[in-house]
N, C-alpha and C. Protein backbone atom coordinates (compact mmCIF):
# COMPACT_ATOMS: atom_id res chain seq x y z
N UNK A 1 0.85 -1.19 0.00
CA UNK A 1 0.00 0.00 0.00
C UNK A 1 0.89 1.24 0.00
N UNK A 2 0.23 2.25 -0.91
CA UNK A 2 1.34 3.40 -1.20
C UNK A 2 0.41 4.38 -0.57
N UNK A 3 0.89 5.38 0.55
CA UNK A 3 -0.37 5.65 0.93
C UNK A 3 0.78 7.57 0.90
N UNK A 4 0.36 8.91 1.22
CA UNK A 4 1.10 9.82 0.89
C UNK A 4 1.18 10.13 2.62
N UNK A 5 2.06 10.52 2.82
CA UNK A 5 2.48 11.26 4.46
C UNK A 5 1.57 12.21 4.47
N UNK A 6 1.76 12.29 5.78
CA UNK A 6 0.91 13.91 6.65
C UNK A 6 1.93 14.54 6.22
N UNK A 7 2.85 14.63 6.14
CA UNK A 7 3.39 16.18 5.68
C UNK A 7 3.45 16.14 4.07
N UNK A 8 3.15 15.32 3.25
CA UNK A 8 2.39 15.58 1.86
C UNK A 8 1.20 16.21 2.07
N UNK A 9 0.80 16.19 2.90
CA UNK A 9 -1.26 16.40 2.61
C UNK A 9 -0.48 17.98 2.71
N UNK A 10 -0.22 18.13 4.29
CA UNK A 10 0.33 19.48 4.68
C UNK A 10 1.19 20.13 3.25
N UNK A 11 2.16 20.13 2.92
CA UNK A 11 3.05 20.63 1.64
C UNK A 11 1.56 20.88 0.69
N UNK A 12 1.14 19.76 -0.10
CA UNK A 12 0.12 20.19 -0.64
C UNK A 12 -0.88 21.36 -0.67
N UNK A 13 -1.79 21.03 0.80
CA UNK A 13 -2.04 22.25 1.34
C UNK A 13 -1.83 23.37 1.36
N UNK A 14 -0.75 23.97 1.86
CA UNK A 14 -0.01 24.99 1.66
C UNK A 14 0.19 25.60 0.26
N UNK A 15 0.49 25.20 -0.71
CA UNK A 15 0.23 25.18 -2.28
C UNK A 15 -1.13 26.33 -2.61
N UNK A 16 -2.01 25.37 -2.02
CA UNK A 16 -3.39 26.10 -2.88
C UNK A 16 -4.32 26.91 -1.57
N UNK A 17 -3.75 27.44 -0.60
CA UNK A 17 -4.16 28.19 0.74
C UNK A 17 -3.39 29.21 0.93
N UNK A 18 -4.23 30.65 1.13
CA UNK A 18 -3.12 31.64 1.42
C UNK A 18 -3.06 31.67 3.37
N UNK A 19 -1.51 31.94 3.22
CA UNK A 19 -0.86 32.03 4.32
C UNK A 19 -0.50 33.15 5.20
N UNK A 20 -0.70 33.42 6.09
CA UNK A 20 -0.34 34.72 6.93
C UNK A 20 0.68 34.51 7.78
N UNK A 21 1.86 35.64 7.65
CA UNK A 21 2.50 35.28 8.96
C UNK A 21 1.98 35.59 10.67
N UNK A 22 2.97 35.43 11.46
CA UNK A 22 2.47 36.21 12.62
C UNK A 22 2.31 37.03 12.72
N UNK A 23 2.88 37.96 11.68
CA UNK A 23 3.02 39.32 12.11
C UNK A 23 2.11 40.03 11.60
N UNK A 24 1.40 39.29 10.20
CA UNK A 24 0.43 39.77 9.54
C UNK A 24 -1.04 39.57 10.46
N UNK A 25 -1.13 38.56 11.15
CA UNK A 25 -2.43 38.02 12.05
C UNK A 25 -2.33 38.84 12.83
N UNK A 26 -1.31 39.62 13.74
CA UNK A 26 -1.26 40.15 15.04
C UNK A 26 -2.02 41.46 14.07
N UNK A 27 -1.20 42.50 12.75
CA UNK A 27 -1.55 43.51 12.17
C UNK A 27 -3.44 43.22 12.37
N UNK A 28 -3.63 42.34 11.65
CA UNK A 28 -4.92 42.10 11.33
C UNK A 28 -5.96 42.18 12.56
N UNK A 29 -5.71 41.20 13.59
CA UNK A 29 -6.14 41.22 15.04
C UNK A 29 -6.54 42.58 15.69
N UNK A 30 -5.11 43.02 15.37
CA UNK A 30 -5.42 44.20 16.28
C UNK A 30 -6.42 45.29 15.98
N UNK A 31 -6.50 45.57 14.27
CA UNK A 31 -7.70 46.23 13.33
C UNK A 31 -8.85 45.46 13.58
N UNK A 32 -9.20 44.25 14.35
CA UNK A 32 -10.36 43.57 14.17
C UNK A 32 -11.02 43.43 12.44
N UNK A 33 -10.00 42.91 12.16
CA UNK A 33 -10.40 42.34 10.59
C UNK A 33 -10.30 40.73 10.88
N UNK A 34 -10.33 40.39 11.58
CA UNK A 34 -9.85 38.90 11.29
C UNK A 34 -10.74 37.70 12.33
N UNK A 35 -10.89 37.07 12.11
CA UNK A 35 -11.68 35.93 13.20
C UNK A 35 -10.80 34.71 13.39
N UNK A 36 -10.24 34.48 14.20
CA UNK A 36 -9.27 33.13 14.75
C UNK A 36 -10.17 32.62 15.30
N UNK A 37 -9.82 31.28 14.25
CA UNK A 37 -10.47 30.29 14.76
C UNK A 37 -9.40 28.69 15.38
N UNK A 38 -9.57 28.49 16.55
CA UNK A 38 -8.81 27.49 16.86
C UNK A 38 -8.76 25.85 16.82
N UNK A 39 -8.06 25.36 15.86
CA UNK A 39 -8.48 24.06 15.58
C UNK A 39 -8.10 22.93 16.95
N UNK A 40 -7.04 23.67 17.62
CA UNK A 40 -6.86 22.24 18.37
C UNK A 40 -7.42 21.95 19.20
N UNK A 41 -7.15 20.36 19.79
CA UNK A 41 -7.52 19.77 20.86
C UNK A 41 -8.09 20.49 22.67
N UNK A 42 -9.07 20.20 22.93
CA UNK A 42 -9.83 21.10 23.92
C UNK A 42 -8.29 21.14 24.97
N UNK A 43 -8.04 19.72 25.51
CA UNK A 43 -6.69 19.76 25.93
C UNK A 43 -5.66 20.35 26.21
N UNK A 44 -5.00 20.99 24.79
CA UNK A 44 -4.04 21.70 24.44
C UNK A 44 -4.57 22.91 25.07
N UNK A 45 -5.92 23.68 24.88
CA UNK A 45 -6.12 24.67 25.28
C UNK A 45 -6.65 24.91 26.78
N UNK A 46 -6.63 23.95 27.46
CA UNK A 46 -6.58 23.90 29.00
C UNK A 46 -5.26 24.18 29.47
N UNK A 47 -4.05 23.28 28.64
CA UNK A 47 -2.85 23.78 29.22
C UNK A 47 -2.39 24.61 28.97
N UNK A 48 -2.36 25.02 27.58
CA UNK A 48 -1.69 26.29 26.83
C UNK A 48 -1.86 27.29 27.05
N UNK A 49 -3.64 27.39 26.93
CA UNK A 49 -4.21 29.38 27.08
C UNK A 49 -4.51 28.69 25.00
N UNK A 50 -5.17 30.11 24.84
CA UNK A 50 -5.73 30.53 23.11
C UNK A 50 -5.80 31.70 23.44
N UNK A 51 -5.25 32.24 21.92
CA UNK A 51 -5.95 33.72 21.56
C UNK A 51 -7.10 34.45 22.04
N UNK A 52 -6.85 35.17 22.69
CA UNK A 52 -7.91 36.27 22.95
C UNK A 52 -9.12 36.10 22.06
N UNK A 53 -10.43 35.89 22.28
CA UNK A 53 -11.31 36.27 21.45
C UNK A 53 -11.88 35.24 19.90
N UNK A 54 -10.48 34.44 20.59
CA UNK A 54 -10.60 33.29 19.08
C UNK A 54 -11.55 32.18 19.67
N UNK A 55 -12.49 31.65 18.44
CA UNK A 55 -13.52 31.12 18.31
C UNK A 55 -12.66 29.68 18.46
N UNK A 56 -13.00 28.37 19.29
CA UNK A 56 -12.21 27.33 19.28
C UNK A 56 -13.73 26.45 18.35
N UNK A 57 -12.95 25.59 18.03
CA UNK A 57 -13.20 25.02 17.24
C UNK A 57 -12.37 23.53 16.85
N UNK A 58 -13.01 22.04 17.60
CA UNK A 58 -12.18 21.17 17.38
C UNK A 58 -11.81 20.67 16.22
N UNK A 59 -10.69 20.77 15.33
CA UNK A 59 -10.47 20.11 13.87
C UNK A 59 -11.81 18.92 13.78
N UNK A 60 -12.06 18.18 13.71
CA UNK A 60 -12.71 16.91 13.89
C UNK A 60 -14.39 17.34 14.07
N UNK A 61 -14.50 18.62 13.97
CA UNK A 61 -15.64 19.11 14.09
C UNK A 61 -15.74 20.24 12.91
N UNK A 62 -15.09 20.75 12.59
CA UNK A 62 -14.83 22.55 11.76
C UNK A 62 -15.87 22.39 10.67
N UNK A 63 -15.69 21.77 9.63
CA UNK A 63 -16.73 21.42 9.00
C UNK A 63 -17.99 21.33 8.76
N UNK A 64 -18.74 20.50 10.18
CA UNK A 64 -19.96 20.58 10.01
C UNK A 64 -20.59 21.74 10.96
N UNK A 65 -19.70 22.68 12.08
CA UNK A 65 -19.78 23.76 12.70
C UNK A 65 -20.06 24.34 11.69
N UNK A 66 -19.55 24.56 10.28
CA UNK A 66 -19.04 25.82 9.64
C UNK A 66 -20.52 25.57 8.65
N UNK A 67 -20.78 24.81 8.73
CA UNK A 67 -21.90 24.71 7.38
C UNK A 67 -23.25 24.56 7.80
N UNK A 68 -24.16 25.66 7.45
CA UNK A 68 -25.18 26.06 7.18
C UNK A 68 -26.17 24.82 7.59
N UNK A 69 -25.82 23.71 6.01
CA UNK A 69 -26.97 22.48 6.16
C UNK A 69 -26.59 21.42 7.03
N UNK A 70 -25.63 21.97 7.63
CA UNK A 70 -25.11 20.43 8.82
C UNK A 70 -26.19 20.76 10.06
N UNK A 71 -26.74 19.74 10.35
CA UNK A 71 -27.36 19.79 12.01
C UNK A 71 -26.58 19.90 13.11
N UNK A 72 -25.05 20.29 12.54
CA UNK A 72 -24.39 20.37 13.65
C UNK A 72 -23.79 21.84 13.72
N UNK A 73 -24.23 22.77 12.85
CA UNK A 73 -23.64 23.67 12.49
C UNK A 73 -24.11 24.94 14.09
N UNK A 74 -23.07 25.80 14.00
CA UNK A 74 -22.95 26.67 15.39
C UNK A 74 -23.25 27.90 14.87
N UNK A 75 -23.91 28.46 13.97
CA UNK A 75 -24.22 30.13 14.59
C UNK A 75 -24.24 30.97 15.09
N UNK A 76 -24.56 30.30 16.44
CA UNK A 76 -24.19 31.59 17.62
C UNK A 76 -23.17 31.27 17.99
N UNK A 77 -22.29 30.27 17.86
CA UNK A 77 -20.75 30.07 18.64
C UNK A 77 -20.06 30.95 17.45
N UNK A 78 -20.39 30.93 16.11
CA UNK A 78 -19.60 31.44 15.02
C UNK A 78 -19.73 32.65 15.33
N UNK A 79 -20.94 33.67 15.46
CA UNK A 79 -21.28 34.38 15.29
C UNK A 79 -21.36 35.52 13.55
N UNK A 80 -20.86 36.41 13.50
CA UNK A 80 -20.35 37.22 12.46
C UNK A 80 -18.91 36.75 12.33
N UNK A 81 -18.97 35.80 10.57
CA UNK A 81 -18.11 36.17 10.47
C UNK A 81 -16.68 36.66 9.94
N UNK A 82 -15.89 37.22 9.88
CA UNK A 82 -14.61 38.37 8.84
C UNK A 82 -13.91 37.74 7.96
N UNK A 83 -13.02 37.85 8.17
CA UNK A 83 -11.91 37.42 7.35
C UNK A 83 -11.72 35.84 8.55
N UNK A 84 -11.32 34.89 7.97
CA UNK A 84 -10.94 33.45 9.10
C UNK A 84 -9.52 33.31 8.98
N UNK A 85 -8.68 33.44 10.04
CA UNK A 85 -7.45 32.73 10.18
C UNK A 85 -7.56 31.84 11.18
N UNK A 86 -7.24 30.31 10.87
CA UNK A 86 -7.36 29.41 11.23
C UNK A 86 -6.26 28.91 11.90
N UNK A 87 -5.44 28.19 13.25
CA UNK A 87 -4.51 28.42 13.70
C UNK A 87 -4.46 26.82 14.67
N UNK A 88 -3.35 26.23 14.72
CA UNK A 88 -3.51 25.10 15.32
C UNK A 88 -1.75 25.23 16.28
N UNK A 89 -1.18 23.85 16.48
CA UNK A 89 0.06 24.30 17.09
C UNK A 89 1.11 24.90 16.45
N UNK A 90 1.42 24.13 15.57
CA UNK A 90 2.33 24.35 14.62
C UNK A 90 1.93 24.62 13.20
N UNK A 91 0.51 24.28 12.62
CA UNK A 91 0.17 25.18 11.42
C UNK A 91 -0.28 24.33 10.77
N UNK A 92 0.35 22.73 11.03
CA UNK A 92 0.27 21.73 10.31
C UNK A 92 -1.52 21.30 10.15
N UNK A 93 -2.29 21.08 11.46
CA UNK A 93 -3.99 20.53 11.06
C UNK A 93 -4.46 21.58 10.17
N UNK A 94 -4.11 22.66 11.12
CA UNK A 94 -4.92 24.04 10.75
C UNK A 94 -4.69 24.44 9.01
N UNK A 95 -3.49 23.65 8.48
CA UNK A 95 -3.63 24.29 7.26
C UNK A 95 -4.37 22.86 6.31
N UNK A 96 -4.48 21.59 6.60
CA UNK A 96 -5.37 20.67 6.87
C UNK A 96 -7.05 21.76 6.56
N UNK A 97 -7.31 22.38 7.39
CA UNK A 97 -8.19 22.65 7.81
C UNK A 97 -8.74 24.41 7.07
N UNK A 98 -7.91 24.53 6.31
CA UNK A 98 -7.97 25.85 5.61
C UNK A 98 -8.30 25.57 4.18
N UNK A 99 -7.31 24.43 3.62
CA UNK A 99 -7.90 23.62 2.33
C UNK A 99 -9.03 23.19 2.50
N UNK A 100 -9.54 22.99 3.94
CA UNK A 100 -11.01 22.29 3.97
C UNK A 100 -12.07 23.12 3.53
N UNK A 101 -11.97 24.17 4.36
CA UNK A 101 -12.96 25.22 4.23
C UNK A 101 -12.79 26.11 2.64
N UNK A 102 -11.75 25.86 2.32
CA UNK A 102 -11.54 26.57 0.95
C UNK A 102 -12.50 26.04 -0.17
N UNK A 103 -12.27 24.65 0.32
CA UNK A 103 -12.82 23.39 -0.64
C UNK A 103 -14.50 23.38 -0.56
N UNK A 104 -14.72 23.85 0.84
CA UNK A 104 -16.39 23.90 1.18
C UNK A 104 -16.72 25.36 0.09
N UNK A 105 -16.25 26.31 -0.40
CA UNK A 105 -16.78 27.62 -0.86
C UNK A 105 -15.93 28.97 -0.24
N UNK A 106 -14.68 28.99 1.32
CA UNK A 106 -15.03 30.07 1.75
C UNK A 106 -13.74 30.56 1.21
N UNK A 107 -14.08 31.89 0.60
CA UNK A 107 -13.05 32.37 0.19
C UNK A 107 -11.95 33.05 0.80
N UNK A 108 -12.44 33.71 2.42
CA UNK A 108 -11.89 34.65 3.08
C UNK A 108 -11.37 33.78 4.32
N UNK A 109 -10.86 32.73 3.99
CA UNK A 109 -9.95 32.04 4.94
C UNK A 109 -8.32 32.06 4.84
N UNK A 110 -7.49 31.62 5.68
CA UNK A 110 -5.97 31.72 5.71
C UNK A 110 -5.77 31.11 6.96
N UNK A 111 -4.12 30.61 6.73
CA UNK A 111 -3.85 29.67 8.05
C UNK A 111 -2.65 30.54 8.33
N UNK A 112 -2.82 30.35 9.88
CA UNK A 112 -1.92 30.97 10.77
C UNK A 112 -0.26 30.57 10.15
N UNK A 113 1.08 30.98 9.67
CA UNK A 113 2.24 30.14 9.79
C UNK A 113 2.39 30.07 11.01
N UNK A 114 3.17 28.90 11.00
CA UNK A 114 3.77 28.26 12.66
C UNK A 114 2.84 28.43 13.71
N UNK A 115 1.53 28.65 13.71
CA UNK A 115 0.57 28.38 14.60
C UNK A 115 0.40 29.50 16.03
N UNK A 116 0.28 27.99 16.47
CA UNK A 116 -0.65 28.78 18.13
C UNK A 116 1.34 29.46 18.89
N UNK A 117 2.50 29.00 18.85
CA UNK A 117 3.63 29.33 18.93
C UNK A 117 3.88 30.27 18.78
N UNK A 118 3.66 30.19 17.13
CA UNK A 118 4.22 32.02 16.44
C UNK A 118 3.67 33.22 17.10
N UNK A 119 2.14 33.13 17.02
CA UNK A 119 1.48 33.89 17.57
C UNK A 119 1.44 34.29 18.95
N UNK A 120 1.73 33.15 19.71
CA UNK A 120 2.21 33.75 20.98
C UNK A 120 3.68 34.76 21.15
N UNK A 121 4.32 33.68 20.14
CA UNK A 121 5.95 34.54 20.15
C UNK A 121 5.96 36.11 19.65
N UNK A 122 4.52 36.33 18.48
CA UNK A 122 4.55 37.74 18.26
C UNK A 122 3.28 38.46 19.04
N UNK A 123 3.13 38.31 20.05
CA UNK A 123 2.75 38.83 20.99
C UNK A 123 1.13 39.40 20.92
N UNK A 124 0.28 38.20 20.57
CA UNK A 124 -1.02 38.32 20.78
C UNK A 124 -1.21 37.55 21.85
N UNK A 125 -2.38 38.32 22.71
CA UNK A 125 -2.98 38.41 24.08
C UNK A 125 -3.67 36.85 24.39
N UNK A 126 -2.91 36.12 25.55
CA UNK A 126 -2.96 34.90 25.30
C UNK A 126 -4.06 34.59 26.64
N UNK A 127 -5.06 34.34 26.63
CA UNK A 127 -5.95 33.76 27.87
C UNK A 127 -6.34 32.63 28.28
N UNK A 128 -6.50 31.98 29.58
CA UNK A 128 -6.52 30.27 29.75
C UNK A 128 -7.85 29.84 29.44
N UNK A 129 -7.78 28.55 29.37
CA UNK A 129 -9.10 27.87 28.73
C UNK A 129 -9.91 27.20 29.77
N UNK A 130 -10.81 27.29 30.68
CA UNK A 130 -11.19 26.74 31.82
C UNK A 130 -11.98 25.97 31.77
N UNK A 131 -11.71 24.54 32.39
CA UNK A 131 -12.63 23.54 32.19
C UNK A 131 -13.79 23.61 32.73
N UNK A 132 -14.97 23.45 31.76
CA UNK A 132 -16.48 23.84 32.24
C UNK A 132 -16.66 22.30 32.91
């Protein structure tokens, strides 16, 4: 069986998805042009902290959250919404997850580079995730 790596899908990905750096997300953030949305694991964001204000969102879910005719779709968790930068640890689901939504219709999406990291390293406002 010839099957292609996760970091083929990822490389691929990247190809046909536009990319933002950190520095461009923080620019963007701070104008409130942008909606972060967080793909990872609820987990990660108990220990880590997430972006200020960013909409979480488990990879394994984004999809049928994001769409209209899914019975699973979130509205009021989505709310309004902008431009999407999509953001995971390292960049790798999240850009997974940017081809996804590209692929569903949305045009005004982009994946974080180097992720939930970068963005901390360029200095967007990081808050903890508290287990309900």
């Amino acid at each position: 069986m010839n099957i292609k790596s996760s970091k083929e899908l990822v490389d691929v990905a990247n190809q046909s998805i536009k990319i933002m750096s950190a520095e461009q997300v923080k620019d963007a953030y701070e104008k409130k042009e942008v909606t972060l949305i967080d793909v990872r694991d609820i987990r990660e964001l108990w220990k880590e902290g997430t972006i200020k204000d960013a909409i979480h969102i488990p990879r394994g879910m984004l999809e049928f959250w994001m769409d209209p005719q899914s019975p699973y779709y979130q509205e009021k968790k989505i709310g309004e919404i902008k431009n999407i930068v999509l953001f995971c640890a390292l960049g790798f689901r999240s850009a997974l997850a940017t081809k996804s939504l590209k692929e569903m219709g949305f045009n005004n999406v982009a994946n974080a580079s180097g992720g939930f990291d970068s963005l901390k390293n360029a200095g967007l406002p990081i808050v903890q995730k508290e287990k309900n």
